[in-house]
Structures are given as C-alpha cells and as structure tokens.
N, C-alpha and C. Protein backbone atom coordinates (compact mmCIF):
# COMPACT_ATOMS: atom_id res chain seq x y z
N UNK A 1 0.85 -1.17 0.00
CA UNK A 1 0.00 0.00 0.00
C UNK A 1 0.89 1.24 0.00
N UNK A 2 0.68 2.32 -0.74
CA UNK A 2 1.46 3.05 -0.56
C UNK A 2 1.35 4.02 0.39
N UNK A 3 1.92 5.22 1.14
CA UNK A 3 2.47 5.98 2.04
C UNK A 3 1.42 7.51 1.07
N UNK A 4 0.44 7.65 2.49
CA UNK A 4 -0.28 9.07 1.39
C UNK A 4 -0.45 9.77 2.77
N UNK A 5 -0.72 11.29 2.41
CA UNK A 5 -0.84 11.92 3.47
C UNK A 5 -2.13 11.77 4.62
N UNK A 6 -1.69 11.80 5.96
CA UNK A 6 -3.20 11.38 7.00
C UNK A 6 -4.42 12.01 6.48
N UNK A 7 -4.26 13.62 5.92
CA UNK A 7 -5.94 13.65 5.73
C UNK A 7 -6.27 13.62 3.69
N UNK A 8 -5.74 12.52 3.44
CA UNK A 8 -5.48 12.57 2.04
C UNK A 8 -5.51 13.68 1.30
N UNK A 9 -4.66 14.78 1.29
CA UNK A 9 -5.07 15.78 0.89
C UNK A 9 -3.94 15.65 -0.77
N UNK A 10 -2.90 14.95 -0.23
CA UNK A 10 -2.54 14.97 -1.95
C UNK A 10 -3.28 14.04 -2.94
N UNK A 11 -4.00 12.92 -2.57
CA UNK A 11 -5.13 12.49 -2.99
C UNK A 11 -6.00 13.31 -3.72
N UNK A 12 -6.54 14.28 -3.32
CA UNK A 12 -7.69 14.76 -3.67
C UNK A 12 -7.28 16.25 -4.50
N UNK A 13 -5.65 16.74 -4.16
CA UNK A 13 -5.61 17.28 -5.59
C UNK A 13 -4.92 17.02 -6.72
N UNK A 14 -4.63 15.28 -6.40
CA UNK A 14 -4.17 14.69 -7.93
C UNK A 14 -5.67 14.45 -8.44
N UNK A 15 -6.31 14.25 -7.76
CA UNK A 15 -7.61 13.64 -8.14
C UNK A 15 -8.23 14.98 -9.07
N UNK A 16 -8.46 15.82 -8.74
CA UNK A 16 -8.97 17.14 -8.58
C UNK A 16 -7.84 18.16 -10.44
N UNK A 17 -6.45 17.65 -9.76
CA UNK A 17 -5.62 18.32 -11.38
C UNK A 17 -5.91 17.13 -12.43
N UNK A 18 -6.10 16.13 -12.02
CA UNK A 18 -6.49 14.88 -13.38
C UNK A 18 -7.98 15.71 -14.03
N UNK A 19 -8.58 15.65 -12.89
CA UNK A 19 -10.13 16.49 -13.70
C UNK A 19 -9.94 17.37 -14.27
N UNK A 20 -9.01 18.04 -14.14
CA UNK A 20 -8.56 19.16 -15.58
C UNK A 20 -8.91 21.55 -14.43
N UNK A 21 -8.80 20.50 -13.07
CA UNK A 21 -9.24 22.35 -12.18
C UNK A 21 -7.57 22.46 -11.90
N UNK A 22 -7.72 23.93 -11.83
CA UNK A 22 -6.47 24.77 -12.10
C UNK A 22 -6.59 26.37 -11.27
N UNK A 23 -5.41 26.49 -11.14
CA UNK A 23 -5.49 28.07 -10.11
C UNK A 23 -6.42 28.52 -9.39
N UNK A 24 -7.45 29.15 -9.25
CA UNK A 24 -8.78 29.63 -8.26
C UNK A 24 -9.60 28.53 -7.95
N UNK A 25 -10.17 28.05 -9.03
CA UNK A 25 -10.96 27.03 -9.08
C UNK A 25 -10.55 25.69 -8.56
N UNK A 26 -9.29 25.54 -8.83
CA UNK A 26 -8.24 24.31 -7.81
C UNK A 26 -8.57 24.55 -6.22
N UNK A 27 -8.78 25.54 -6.18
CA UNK A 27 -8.48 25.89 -4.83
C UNK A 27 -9.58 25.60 -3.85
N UNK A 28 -10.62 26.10 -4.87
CA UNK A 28 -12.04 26.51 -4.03
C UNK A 28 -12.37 24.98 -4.31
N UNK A 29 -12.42 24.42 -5.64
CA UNK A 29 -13.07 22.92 -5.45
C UNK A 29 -12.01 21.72 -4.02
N UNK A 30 -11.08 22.12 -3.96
CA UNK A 30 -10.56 21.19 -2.88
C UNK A 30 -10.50 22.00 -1.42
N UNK A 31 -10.99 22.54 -1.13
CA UNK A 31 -11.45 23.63 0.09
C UNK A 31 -12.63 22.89 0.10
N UNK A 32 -13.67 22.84 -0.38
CA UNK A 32 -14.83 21.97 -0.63
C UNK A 32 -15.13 20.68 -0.59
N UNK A 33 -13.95 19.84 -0.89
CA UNK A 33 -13.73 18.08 -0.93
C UNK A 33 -12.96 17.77 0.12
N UNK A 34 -12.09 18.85 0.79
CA UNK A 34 -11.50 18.72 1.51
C UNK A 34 -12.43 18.85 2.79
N UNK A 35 -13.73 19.56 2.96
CA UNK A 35 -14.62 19.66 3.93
C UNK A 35 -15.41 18.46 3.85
N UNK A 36 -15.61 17.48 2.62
CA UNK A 36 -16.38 16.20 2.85
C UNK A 36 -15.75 15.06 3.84
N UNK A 37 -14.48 15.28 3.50
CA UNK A 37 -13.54 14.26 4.40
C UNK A 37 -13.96 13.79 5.99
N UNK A 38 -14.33 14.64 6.83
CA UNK A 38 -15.14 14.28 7.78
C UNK A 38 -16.33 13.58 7.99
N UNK A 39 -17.13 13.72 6.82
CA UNK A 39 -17.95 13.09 6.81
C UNK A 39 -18.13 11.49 6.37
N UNK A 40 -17.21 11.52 5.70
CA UNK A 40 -16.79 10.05 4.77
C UNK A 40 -16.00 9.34 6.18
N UNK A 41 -15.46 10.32 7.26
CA UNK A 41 -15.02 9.23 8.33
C UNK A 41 -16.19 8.66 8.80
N UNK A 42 -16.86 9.64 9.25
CA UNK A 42 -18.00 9.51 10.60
C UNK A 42 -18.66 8.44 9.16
N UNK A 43 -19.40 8.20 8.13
CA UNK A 43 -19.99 7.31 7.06
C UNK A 43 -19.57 5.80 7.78
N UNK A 44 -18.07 5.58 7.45
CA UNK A 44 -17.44 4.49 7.39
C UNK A 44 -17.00 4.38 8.60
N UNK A 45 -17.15 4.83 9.86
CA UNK A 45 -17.25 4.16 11.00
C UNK A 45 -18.91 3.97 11.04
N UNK A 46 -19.29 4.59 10.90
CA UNK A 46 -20.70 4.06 11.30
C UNK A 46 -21.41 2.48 10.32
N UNK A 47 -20.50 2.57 9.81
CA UNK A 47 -20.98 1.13 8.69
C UNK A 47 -20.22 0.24 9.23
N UNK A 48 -18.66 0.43 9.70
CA UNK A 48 -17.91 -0.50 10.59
C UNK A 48 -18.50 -0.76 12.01
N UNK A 49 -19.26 -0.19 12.16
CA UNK A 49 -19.55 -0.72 13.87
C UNK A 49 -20.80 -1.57 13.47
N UNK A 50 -21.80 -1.11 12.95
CA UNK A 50 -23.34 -1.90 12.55
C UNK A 50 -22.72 -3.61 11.68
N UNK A 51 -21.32 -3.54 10.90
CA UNK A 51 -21.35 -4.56 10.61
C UNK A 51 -20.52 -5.83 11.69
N UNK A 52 -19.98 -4.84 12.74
CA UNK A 52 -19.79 -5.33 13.98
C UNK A 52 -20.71 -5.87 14.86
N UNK A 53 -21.58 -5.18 14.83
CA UNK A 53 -23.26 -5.32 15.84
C UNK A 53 -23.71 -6.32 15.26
N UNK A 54 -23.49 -6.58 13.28
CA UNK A 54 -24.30 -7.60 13.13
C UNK A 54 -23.60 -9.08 13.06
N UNK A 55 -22.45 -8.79 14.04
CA UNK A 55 -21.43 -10.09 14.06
C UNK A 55 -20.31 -10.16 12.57
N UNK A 56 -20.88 -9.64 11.67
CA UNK A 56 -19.58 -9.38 10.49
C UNK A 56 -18.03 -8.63 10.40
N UNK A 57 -16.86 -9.24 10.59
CA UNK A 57 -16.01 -8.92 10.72
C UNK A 57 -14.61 -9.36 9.60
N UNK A 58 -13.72 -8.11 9.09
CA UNK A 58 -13.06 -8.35 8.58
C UNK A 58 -11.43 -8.45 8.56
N UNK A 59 -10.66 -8.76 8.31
CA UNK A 59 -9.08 -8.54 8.15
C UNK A 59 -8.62 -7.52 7.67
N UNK A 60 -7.48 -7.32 7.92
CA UNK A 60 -6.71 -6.04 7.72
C UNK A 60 -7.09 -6.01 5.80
N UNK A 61 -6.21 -7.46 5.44
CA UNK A 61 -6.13 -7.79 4.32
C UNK A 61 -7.78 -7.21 3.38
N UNK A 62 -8.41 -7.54 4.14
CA UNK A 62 -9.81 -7.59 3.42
C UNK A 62 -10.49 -6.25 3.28
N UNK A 63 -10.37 -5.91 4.77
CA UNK A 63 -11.08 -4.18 4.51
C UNK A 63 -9.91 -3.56 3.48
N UNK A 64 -9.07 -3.74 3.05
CA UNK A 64 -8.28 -2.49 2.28
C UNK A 64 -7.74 -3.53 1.23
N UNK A 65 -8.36 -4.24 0.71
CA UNK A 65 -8.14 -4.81 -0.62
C UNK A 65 -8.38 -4.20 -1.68
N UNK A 66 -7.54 -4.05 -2.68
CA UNK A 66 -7.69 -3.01 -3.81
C UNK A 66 -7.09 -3.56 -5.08
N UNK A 67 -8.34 -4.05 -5.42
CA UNK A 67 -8.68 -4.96 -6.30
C UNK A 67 -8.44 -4.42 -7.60
C-alpha cells in the first residue's frame, strides 16, 4: 500500500488536477472536498460498527483490498 498523506489531501488534488481544475478554481473545489472528508469518516465508521453489531467482521487484508 502506498504511504499518502493522513488527511489525504494529496489524494484529492491529484484527483482534482487529473479532472482538468487549475489556479482559483483548484483551490475553491478542494477547500470543498476537503470539507467532505469528515464526513466520509463519521460514514465508514458508522458502517464498521453496525457490521460489527451484526457479528460481520473483517481482516486487515480484506477491509483495504484493492482490487
């Protein structure tokens, strides 16, 4: 797996310069994606605990398989 920054932020503006945004608009769209990030935690813990509650459990290997 490779080594990316804790709040993926170079993630999201390779992601973000592949889509073709640039100078102002770079800025303001990842100011913006960069505010979803919290929410995509609190998402995916809350789906990790309910599939805990419902006895379903996975491996390191398995939750971060990238297929």
């Amino acid at each position: 797996m490779k080594k990316t920054s804790e709040d993926y932020s170079d993630l999201i503006l390779k992601d973000l310069m592949k889509s073709g945004y640039r100078g102002q608009e770079l800025y303001e769209e990842f100011i913006k994606m960069k505010g979803k990030i919290g929410y995509a935690y609190n998402q995916m813990a809350m789906e990790a605990y309910k599939d805990y509650k419902e006895g379903r459990t996975y491996s390191l290997e398995e939750a971060f398989d990238e297929e």
